[in-house]
PDB file of N, CA and C in Angstrom:
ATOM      1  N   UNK A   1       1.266  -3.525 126.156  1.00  0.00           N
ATOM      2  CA  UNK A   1       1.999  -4.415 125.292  1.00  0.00           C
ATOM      3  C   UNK A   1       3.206  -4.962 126.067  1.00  0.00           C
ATOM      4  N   UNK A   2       3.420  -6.453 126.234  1.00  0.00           N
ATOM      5  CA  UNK A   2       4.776  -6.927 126.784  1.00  0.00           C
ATOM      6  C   UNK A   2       5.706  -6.772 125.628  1.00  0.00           C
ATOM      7  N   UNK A   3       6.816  -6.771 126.198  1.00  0.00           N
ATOM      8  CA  UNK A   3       7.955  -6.173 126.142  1.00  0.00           C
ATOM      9  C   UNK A   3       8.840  -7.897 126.848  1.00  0.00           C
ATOM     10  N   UNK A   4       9.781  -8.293 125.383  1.00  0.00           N
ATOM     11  CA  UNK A   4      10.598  -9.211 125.771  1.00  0.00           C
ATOM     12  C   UNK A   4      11.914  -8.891 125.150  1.00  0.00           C
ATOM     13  N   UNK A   5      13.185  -9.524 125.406  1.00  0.00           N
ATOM     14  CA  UNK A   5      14.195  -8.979 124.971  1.00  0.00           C
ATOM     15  C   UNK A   5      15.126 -10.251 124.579  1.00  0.00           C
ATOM     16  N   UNK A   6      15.184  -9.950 123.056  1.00  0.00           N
ATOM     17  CA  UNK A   6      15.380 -11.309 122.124  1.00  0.00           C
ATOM     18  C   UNK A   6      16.935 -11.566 122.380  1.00  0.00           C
ATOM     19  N   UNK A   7      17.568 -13.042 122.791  1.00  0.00           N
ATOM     20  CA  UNK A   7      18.890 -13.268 122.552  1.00  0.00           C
ATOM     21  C   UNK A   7      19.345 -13.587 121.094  1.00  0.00           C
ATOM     22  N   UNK A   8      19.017 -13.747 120.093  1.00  0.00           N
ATOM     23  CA  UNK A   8      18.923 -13.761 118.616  1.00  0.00           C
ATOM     24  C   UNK A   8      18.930 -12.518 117.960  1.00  0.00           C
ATOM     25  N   UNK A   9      19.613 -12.421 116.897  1.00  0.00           N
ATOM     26  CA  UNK A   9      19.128 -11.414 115.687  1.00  0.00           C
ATOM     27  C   UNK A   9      17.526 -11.267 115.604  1.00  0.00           C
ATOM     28  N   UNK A  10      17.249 -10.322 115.151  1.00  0.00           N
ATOM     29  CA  UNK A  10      15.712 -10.444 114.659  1.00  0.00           C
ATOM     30  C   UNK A  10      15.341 -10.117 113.480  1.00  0.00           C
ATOM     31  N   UNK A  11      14.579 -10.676 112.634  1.00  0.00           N
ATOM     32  CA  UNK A  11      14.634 -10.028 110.944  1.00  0.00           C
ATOM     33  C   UNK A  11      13.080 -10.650 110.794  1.00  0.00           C
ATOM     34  N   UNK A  12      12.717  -9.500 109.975  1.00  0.00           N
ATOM     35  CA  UNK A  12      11.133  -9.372 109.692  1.00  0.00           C
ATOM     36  C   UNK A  12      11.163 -10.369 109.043  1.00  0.00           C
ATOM     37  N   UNK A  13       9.987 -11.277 109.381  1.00  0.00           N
ATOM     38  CA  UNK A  13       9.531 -12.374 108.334  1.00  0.00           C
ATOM     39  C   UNK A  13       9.765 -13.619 109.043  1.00  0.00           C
ATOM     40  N   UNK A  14      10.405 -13.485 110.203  1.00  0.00           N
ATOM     41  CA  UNK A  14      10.967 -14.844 110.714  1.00  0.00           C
ATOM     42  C   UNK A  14      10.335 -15.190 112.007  1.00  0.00           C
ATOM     43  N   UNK A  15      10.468 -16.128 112.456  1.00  0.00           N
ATOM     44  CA  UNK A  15       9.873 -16.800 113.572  1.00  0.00           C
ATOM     45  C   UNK A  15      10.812 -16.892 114.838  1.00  0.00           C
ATOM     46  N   UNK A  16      10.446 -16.147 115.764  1.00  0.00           N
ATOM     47  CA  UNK A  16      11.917 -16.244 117.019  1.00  0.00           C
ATOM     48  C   UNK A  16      10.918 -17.137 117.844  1.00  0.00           C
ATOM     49  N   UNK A  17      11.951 -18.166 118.537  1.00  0.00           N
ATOM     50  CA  UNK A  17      11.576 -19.268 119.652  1.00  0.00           C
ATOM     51  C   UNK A  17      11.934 -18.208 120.887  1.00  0.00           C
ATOM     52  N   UNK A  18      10.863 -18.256 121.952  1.00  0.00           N
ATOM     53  CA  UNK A  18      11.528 -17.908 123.460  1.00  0.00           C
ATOM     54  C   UNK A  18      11.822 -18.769 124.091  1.00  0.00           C
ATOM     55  N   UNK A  19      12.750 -18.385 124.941  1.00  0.00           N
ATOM     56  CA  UNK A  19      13.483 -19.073 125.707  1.00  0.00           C
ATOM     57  C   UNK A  19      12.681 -19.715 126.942  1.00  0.00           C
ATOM     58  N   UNK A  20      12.983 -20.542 127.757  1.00  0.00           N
ATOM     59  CA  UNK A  20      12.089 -21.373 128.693  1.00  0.00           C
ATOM     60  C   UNK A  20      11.494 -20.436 129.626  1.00  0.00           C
ATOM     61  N   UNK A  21      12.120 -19.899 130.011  1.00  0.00           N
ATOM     62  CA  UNK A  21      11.406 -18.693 131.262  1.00  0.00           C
ATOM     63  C   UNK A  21      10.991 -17.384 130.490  1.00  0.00           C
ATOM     64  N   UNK A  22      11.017 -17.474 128.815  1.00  0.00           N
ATOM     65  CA  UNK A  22      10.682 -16.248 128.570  1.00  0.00           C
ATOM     66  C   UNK A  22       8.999 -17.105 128.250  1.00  0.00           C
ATOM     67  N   UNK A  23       9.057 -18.330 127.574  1.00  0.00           N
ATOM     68  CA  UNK A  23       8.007 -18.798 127.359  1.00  0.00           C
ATOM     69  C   UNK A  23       7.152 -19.087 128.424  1.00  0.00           C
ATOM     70  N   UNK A  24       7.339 -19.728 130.011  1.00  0.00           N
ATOM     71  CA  UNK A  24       6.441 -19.613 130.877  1.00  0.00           C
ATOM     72  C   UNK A  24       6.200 -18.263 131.474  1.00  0.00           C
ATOM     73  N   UNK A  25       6.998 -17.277 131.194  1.00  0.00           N
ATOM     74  CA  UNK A  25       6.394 -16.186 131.747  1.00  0.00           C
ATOM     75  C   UNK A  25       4.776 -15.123 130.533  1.00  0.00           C
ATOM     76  N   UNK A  26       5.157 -15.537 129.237  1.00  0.00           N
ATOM     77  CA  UNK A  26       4.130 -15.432 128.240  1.00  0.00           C
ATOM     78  C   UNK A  26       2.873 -16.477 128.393  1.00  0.00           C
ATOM     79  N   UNK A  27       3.213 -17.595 128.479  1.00  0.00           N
ATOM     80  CA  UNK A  27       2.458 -18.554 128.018  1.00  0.00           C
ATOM     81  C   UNK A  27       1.308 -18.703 129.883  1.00  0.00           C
ATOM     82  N   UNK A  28       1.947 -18.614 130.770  1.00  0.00           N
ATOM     83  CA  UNK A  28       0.890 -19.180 132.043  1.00  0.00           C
ATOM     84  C   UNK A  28       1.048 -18.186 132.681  1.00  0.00           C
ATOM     85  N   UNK A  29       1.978 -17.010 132.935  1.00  0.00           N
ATOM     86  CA  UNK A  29       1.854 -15.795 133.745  1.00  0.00           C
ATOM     87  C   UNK A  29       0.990 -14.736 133.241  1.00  0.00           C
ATOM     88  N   UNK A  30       1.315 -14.321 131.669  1.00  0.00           N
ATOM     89  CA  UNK A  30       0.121 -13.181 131.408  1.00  0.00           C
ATOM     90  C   UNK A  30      -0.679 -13.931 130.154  1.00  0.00           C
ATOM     91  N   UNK A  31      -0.409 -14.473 130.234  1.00  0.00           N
ATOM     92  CA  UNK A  31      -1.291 -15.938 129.407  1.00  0.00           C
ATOM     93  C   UNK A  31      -1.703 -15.122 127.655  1.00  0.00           C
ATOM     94  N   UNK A  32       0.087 -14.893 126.757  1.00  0.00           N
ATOM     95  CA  UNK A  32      -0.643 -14.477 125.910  1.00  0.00           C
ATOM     96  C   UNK A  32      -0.985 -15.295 124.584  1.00  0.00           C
ATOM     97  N   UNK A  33      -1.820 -14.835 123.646  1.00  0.00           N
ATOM     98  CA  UNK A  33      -1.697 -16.063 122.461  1.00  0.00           C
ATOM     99  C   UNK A  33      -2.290 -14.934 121.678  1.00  0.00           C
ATOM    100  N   UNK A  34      -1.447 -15.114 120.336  1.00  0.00           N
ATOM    101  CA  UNK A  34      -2.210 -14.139 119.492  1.00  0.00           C
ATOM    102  C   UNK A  34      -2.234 -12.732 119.272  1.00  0.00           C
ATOM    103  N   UNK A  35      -0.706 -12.352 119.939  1.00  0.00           N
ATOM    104  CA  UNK A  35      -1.174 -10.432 120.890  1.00  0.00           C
ATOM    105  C   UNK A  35      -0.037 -10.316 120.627  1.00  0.00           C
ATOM    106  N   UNK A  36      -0.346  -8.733 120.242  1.00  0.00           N
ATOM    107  CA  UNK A  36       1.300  -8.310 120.075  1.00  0.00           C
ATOM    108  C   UNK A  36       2.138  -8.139 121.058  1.00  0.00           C
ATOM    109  N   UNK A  37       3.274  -8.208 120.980  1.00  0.00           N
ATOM    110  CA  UNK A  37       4.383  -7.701 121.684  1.00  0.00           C
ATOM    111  C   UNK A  37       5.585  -7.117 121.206  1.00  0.00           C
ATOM    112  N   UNK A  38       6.377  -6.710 121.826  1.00  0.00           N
ATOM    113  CA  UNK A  38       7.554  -5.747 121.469  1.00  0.00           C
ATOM    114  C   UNK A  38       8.538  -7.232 121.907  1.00  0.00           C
ATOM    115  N   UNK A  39       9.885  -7.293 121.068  1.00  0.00           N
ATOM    116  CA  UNK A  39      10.753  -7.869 120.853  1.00  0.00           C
ATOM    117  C   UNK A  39      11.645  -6.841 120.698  1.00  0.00           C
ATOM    118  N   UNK A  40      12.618  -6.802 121.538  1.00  0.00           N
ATOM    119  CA  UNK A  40      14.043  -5.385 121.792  1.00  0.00           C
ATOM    120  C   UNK A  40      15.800  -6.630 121.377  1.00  0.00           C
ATOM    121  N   UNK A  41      16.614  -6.747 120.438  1.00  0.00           N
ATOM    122  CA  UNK A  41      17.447  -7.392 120.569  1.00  0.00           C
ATOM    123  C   UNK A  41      18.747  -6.125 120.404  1.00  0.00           C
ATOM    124  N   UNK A  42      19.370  -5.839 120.767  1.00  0.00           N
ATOM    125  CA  UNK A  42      20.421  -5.016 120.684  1.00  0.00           C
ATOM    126  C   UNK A  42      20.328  -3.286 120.512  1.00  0.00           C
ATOM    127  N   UNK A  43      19.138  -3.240 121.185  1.00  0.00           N
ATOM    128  CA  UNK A  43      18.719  -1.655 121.184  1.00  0.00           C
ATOM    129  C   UNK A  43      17.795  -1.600 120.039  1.00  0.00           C
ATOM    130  N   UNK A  44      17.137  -2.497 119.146  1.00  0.00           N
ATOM    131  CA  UNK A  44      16.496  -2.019 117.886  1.00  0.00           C
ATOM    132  C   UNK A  44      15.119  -3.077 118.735  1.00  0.00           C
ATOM    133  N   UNK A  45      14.176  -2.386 118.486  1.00  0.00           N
ATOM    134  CA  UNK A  45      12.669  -2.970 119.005  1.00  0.00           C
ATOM    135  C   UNK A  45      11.849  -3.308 117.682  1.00  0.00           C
ATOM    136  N   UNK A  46      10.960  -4.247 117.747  1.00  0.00           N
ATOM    137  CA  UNK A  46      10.448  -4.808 116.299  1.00  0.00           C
ATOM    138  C   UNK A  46       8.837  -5.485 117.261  1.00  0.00           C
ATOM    139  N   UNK A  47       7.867  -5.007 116.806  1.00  0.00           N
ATOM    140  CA  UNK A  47       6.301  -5.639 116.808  1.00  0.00           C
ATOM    141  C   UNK A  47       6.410  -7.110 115.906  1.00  0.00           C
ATOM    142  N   UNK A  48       5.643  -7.924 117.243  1.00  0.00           N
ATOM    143  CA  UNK A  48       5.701  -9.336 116.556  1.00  0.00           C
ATOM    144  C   UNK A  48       4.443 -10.069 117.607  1.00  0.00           C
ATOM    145  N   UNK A  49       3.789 -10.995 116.918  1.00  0.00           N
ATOM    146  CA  UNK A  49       2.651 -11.468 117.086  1.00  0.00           C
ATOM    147  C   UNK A  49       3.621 -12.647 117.963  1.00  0.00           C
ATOM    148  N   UNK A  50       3.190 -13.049 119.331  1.00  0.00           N
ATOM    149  CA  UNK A  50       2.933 -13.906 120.102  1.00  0.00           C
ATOM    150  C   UNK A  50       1.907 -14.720 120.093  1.00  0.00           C
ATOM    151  N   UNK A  51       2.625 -16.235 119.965  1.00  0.00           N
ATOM    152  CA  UNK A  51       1.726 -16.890 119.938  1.00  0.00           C
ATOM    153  C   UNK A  51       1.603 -18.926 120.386  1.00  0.00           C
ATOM    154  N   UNK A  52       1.337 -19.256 121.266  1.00  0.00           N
ATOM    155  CA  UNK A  52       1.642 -20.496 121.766  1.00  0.00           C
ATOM    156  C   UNK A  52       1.358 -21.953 120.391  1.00  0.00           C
ATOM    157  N   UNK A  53       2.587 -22.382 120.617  1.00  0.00           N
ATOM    158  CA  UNK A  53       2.540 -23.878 119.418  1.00  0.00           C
ATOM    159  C   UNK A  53       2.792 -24.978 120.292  1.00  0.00           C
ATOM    160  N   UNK A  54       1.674 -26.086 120.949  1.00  0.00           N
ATOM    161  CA  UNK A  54       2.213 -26.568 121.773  1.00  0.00           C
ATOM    162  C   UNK A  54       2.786 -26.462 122.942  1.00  0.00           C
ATOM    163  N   UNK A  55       3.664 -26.780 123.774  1.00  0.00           N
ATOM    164  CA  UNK A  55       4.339 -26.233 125.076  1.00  0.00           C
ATOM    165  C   UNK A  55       5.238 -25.240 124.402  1.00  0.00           C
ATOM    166  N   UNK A  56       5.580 -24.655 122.728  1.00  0.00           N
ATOM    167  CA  UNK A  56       6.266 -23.825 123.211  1.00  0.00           C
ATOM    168  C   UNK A  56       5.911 -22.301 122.636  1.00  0.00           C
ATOM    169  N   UNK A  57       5.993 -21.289 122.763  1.00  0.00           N
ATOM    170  CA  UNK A  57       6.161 -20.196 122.678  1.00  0.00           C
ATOM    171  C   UNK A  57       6.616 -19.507 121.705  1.00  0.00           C
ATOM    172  N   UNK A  58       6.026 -18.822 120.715  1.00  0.00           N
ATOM    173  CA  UNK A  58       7.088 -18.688 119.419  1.00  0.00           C
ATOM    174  C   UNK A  58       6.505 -16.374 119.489  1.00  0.00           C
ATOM    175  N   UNK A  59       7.005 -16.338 118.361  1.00  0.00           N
ATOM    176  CA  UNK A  59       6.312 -14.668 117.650  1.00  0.00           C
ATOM    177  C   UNK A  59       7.167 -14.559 116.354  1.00  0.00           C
ATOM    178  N   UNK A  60       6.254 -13.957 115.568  1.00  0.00           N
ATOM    179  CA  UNK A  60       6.580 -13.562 114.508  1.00  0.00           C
ATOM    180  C   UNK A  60       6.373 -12.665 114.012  1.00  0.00           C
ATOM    181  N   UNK A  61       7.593 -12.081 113.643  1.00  0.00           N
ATOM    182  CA  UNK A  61       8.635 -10.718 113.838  1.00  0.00           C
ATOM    183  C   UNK A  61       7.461 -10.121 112.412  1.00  0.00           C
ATOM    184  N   UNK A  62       6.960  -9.298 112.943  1.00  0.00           N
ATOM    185  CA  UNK A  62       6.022  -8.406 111.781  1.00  0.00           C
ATOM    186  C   UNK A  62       6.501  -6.855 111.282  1.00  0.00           C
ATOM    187  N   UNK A  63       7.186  -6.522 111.818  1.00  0.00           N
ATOM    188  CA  UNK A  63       8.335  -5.320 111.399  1.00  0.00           C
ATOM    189  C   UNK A  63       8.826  -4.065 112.728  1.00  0.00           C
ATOM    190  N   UNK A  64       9.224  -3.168 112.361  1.00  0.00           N
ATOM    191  CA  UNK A  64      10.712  -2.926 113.190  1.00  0.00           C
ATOM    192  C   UNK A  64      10.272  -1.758 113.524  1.00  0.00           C
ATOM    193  N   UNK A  65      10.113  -1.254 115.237  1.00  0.00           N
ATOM    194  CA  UNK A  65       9.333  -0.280 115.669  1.00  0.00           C
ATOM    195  C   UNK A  65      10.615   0.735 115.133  1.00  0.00           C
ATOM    196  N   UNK A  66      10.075   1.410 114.569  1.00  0.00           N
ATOM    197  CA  UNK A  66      11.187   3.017 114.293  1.00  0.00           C
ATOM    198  C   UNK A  66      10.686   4.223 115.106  1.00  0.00           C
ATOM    199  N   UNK A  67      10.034   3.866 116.442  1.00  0.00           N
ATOM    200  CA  UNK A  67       9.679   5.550 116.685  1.00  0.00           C
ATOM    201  C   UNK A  67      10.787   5.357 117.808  1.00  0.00           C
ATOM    202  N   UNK A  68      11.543   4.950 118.230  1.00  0.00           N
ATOM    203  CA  UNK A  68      12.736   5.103 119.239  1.00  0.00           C
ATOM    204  C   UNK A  68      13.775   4.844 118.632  1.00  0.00           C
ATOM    205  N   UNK A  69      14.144   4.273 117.664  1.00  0.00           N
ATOM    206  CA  UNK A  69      15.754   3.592 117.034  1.00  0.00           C
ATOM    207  C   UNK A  69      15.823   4.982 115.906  1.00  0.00           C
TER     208      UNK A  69
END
C-alpha cells in the first residue's frame, strides 16, 4: 500500500487533491487508479481510495487507520 503524506486536514467523506509531484509520482510512476492508499497528515493516518480524474489525482478519505494513532 503507498503511503502519501497529506498537506491539508483530512476528514472522512472528503476528497483530498495531491499535489503536482505527489500526483505524477501516483499517477505515471506506480501508476495507481482505484487502490488504496494510506494518507498520514499530522501523525493521524486515514485509508483512502486513489484515483485519477483527468490529469489530476484525487483520493477519497474512506476512514481513519486507528491501529497506530
Amino acid at each position: 500500500m503507498q503511503q502519501y503524506f497529506a498537506d491539508t486536514p483530512l476528514k472522512v467523506g472528503e476528497i483530498y487533491q495531491f499535489s503536482d509531484s505527489q500526483a505524477h509520482h501516483a499517477g505515471n510512476v506506480v501508476r495507481l487508479d482505484h487502490e488504496m492508499i494510506r494518507l498520514v497528515y499530522n501523525g493521524i493516518g486515514y485509508f483512502a481510495e486513489g484515483y485519477c480524474e483527468g490529469r489530476e489525482f484525487k483520493a477519497m478519505v474512506l476512514s481513519q487507520d486507528t491501529s497506530i494513532n
